[in-house]
PDB file of N, CA and C in Angstrom:
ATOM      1  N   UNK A   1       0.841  -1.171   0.000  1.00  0.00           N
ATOM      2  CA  UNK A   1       0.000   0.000   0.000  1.00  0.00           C
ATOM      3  C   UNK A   1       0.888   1.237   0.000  1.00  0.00           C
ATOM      4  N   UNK A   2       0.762   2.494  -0.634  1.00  0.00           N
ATOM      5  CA  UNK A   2       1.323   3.749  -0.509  1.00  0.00           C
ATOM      6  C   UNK A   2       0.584   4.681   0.361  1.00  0.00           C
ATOM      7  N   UNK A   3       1.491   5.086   1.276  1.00  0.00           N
ATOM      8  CA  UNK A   3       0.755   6.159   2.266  1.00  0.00           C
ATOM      9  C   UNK A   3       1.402   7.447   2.027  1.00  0.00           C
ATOM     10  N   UNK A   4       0.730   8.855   2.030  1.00  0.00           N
ATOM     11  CA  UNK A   4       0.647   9.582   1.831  1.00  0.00           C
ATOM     12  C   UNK A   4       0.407  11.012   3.259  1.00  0.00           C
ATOM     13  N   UNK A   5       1.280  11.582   4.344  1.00  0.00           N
ATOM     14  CA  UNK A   5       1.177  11.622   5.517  1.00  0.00           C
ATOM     15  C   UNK A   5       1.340  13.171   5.485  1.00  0.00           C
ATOM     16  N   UNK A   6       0.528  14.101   5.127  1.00  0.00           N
ATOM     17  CA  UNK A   6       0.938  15.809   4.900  1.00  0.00           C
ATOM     18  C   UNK A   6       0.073  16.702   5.869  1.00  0.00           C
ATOM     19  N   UNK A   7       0.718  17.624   5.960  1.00  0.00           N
ATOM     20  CA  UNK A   7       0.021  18.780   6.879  1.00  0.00           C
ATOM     21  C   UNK A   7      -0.050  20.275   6.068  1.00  0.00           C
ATOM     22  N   UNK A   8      -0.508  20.885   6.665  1.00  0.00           N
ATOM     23  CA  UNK A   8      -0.568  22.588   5.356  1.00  0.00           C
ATOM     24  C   UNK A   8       0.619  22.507   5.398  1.00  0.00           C
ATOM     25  N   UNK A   9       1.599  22.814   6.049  1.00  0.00           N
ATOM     26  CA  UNK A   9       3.897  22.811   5.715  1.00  0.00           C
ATOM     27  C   UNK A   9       4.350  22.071   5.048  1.00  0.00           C
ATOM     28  N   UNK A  10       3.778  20.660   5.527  1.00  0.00           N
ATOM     29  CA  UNK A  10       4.816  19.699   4.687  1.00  0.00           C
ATOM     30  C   UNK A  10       4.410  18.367   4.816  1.00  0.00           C
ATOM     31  N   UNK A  11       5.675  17.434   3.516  1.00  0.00           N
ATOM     32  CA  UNK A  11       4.893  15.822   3.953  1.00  0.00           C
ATOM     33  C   UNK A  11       5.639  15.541   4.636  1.00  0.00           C
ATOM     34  N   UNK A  12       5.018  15.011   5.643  1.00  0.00           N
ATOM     35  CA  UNK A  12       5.674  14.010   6.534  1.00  0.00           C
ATOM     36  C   UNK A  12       6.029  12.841   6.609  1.00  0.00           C
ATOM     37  N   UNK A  13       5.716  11.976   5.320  1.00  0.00           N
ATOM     38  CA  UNK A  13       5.565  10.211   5.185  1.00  0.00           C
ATOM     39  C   UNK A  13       5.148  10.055   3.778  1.00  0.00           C
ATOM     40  N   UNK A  14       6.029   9.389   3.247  1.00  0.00           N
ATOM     41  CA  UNK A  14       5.345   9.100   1.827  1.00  0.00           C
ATOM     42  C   UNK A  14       6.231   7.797   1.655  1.00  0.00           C
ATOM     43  N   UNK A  15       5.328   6.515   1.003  1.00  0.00           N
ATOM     44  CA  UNK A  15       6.519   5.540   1.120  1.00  0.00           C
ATOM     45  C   UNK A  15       5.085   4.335   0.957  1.00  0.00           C
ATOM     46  N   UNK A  16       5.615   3.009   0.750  1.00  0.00           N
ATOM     47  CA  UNK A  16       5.089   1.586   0.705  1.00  0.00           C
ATOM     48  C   UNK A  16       5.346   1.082   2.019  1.00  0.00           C
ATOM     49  N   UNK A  17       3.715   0.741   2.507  1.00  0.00           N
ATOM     50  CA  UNK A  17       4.123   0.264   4.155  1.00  0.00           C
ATOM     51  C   UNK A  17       2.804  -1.042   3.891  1.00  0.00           C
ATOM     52  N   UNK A  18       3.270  -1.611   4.685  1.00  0.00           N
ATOM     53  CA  UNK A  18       1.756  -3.224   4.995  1.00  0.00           C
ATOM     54  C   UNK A  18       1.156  -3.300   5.757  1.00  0.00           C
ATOM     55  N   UNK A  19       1.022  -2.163   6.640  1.00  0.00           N
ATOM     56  CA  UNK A  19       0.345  -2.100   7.492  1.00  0.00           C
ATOM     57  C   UNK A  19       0.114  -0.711   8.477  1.00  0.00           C
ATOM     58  N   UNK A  20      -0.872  -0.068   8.971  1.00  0.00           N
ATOM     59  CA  UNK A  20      -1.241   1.352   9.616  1.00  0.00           C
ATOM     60  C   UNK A  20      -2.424   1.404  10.692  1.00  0.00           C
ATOM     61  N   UNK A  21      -1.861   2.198  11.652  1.00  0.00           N
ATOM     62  CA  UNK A  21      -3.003   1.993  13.143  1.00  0.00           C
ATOM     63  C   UNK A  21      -3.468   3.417  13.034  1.00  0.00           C
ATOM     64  N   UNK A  22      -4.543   3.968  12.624  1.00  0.00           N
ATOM     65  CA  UNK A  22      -4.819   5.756  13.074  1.00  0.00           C
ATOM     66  C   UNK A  22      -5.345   5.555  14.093  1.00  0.00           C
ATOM     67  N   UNK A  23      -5.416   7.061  14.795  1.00  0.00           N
ATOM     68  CA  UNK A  23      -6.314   7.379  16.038  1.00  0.00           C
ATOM     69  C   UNK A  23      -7.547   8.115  15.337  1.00  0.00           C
ATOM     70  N   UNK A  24      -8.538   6.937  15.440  1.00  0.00           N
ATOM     71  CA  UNK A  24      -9.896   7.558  14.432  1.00  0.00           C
ATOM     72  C   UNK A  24     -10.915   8.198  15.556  1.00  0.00           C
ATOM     73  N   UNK A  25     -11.810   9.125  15.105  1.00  0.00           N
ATOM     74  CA  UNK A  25     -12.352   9.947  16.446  1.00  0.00           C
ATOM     75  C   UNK A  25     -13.069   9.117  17.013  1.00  0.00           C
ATOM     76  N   UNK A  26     -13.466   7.527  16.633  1.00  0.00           N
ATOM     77  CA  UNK A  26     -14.690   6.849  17.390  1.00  0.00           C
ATOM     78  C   UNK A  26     -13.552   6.021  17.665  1.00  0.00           C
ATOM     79  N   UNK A  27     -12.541   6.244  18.178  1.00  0.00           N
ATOM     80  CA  UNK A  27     -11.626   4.738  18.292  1.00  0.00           C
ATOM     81  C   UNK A  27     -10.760   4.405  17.062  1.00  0.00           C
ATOM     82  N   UNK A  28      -9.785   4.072  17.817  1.00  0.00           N
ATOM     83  CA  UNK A  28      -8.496   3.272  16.708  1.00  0.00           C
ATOM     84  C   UNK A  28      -8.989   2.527  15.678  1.00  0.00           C
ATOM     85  N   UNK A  29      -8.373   2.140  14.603  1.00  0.00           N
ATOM     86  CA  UNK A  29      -8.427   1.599  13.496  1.00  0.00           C
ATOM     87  C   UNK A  29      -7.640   0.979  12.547  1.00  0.00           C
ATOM     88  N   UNK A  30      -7.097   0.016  12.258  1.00  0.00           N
ATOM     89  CA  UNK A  30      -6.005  -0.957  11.615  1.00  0.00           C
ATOM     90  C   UNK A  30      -6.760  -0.374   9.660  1.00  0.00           C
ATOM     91  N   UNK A  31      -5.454  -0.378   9.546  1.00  0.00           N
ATOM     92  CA  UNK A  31      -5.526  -0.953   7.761  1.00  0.00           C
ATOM     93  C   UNK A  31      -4.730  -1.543   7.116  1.00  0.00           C
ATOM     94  N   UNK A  32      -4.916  -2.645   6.487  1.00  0.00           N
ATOM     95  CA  UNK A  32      -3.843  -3.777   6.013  1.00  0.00           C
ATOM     96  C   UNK A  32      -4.525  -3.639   4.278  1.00  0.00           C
ATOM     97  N   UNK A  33      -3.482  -3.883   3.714  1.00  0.00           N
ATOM     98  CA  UNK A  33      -3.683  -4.452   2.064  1.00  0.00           C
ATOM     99  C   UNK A  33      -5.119  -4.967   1.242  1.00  0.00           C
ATOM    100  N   UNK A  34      -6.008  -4.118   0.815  1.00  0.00           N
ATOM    101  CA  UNK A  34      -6.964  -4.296   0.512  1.00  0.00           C
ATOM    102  C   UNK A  34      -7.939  -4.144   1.526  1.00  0.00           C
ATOM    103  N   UNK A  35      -7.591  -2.903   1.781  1.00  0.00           N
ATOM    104  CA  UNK A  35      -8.630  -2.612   2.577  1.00  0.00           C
ATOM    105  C   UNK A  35     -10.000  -1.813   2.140  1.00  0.00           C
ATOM    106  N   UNK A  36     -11.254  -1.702   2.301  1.00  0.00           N
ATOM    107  CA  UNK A  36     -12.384  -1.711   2.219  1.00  0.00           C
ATOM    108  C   UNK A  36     -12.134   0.086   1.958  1.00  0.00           C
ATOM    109  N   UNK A  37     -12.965   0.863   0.491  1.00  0.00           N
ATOM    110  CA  UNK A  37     -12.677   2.307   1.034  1.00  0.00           C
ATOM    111  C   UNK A  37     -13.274   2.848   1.735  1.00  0.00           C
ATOM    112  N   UNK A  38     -12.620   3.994   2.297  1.00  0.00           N
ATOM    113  CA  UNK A  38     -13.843   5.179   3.235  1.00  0.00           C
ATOM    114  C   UNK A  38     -12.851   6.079   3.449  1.00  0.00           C
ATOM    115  N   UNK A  39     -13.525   7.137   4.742  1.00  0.00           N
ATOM    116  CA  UNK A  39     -13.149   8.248   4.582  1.00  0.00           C
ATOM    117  C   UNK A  39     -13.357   8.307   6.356  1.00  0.00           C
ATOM    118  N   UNK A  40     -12.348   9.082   7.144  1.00  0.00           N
ATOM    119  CA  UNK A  40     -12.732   8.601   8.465  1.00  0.00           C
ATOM    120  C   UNK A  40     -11.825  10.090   9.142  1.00  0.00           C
ATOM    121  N   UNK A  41     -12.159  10.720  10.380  1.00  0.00           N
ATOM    122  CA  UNK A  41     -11.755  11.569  10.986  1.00  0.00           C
ATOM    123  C   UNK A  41     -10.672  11.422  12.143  1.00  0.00           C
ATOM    124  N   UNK A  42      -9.674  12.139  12.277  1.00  0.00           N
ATOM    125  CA  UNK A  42      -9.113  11.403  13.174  1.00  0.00           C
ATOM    126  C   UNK A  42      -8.945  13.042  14.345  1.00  0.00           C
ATOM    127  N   UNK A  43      -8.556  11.956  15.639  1.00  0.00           N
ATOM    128  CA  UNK A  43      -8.333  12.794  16.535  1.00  0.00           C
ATOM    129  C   UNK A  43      -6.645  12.616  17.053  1.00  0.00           C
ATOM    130  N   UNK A  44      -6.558  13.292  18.161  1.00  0.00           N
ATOM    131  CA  UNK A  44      -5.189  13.736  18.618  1.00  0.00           C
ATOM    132  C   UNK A  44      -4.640  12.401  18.703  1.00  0.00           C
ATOM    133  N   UNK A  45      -3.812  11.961  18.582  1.00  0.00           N
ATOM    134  CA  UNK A  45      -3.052  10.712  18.653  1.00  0.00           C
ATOM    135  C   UNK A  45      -1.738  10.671  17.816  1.00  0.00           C
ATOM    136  N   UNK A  46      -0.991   8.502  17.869  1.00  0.00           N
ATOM    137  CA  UNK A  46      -0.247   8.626  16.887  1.00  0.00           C
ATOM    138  C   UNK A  46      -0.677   7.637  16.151  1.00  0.00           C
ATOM    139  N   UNK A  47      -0.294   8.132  14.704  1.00  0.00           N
ATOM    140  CA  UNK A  47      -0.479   7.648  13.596  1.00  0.00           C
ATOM    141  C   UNK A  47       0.680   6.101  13.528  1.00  0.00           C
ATOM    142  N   UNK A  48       0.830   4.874  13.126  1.00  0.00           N
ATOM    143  CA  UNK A  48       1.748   3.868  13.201  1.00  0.00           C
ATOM    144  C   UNK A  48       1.954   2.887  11.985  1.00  0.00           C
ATOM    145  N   UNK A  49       2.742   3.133  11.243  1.00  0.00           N
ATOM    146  CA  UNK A  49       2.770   2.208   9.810  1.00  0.00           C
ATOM    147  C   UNK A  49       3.868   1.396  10.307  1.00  0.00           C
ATOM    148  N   UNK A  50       3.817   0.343   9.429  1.00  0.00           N
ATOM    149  CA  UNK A  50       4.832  -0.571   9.375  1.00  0.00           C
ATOM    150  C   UNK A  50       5.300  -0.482   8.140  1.00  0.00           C
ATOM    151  N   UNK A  51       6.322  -0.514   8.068  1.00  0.00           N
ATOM    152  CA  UNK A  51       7.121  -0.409   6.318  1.00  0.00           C
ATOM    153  C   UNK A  51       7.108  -1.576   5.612  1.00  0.00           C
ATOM    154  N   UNK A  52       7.340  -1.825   4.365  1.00  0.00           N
ATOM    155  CA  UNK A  52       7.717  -2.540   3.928  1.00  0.00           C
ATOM    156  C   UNK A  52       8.789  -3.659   4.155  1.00  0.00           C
ATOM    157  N   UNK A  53      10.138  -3.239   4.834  1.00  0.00           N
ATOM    158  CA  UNK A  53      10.904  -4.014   5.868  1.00  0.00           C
ATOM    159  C   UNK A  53      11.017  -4.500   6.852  1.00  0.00           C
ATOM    160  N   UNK A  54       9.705  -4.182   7.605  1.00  0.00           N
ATOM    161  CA  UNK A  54       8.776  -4.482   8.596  1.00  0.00           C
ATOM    162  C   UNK A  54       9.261  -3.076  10.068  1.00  0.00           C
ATOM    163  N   UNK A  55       9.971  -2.790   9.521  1.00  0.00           N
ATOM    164  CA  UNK A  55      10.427  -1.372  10.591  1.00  0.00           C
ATOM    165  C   UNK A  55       8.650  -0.552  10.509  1.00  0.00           C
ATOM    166  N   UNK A  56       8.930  -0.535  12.420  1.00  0.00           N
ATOM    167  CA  UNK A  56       7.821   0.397  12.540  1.00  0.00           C
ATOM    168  C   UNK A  56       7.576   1.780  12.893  1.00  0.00           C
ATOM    169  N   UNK A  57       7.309   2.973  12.546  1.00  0.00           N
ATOM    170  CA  UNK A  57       7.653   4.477  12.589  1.00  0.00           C
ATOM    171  C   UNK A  57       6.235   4.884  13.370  1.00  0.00           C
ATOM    172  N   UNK A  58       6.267   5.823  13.717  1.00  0.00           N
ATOM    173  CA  UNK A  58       4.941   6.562  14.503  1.00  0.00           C
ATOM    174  C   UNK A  58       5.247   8.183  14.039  1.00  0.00           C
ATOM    175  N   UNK A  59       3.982   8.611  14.174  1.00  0.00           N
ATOM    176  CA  UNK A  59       4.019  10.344  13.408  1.00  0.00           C
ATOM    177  C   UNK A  59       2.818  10.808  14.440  1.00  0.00           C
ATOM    178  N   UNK A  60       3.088  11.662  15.257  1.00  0.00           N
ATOM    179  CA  UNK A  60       1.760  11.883  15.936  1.00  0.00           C
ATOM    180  C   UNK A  60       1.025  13.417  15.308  1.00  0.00           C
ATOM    181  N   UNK A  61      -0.286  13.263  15.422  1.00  0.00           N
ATOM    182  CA  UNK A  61      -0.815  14.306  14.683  1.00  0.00           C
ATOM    183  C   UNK A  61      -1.809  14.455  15.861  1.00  0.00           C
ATOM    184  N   UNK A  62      -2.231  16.291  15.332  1.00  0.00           N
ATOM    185  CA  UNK A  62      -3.445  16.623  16.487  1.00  0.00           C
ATOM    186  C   UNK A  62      -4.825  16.479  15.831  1.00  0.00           C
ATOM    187  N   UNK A  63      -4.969  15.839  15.024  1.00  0.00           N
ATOM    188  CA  UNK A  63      -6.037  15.569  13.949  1.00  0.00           C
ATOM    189  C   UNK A  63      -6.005  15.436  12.512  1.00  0.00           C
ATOM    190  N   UNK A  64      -7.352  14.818  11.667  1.00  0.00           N
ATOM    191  CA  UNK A  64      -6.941  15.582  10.613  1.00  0.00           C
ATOM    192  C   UNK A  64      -8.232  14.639   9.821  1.00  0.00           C
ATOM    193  N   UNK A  65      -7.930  14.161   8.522  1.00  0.00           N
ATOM    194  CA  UNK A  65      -9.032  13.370   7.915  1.00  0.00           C
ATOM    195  C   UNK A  65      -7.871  12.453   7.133  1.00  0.00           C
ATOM    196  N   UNK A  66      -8.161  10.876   7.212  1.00  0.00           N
ATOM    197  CA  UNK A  66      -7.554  10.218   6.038  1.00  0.00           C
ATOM    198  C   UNK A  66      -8.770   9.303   5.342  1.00  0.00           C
ATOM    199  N   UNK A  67      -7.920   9.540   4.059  1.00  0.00           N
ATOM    200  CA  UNK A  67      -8.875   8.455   2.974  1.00  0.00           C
ATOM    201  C   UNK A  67      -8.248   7.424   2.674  1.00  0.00           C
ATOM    202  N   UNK A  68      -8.956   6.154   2.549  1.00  0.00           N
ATOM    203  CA  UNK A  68      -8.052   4.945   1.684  1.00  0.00           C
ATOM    204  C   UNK A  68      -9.037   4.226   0.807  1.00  0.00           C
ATOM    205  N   UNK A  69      -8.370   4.357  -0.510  1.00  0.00           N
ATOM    206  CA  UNK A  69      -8.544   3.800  -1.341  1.00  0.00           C
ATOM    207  C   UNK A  69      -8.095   2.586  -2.341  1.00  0.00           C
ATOM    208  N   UNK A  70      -8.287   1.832  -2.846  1.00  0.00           N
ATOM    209  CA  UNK A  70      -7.357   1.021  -3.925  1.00  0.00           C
ATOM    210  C   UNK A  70      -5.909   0.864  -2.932  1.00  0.00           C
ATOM    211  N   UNK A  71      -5.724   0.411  -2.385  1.00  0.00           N
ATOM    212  CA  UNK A  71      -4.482   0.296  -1.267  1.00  0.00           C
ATOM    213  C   UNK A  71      -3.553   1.956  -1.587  1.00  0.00           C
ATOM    214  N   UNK A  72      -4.362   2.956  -1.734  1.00  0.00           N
ATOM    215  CA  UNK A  72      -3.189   4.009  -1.289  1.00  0.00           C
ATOM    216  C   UNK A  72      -4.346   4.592  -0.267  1.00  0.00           C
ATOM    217  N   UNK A  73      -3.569   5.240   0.636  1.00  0.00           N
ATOM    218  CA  UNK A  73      -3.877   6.150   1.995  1.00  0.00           C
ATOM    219  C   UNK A  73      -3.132   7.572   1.400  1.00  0.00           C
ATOM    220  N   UNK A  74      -4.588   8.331   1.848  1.00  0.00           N
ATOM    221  CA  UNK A  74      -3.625   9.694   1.946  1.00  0.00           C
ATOM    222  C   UNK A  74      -4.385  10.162   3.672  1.00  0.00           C
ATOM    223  N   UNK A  75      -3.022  11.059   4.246  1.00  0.00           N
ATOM    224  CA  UNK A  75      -3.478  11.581   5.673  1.00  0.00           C
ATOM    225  C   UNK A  75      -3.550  13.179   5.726  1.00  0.00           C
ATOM    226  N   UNK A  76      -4.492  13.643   5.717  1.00  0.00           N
ATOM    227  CA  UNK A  76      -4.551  15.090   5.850  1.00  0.00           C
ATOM    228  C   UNK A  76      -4.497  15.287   7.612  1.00  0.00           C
ATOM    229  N   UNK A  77      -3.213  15.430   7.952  1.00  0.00           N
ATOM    230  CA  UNK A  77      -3.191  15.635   9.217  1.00  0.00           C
ATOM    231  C   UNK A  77      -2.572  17.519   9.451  1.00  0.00           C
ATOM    232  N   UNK A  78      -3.608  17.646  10.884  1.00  0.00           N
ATOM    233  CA  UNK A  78      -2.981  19.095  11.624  1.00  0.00           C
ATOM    234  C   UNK A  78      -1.927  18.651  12.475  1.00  0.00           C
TER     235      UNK A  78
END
């Protein structure tokens, strides 16, 4: 999957990962490879992908909205 991790300044994450945990406003949320689309809000938390090498990174954001589609994610995070 390609994730896509930007704020109004800058991107923060762009890259092929297999796996992602957001902090969604009704509760956490996993997305793995073929995942189902939608569109979901997130609140203050951290964001957690796993890479492709299986290394795992965290990005914390104070909100924002991500979409996933066709296995790409984009994160409109504040």
């Amino acid at each position: 999957m390609l994730i896509d991790i930007v704020t109004p300044d800058k991107n923060i994450f762009s890259g092929d990962i297999e796996s992602a945990v957001f902090p969604g406003s009704d509760g956490s949320f996993g997305v793995h490879e073929n995942h189902a689309a939608m569109v979901a809000t997130l609140k203050e938390g951290t964001i957690k992908v796993v890479d492709s090498s299986s290394k795992e990174q965290s990005f914390d954001v104070k909100g924002g909205v991500v979409e996933i589609n066709h296995n790409k994610i984009i994160v409109l995070a504040e």
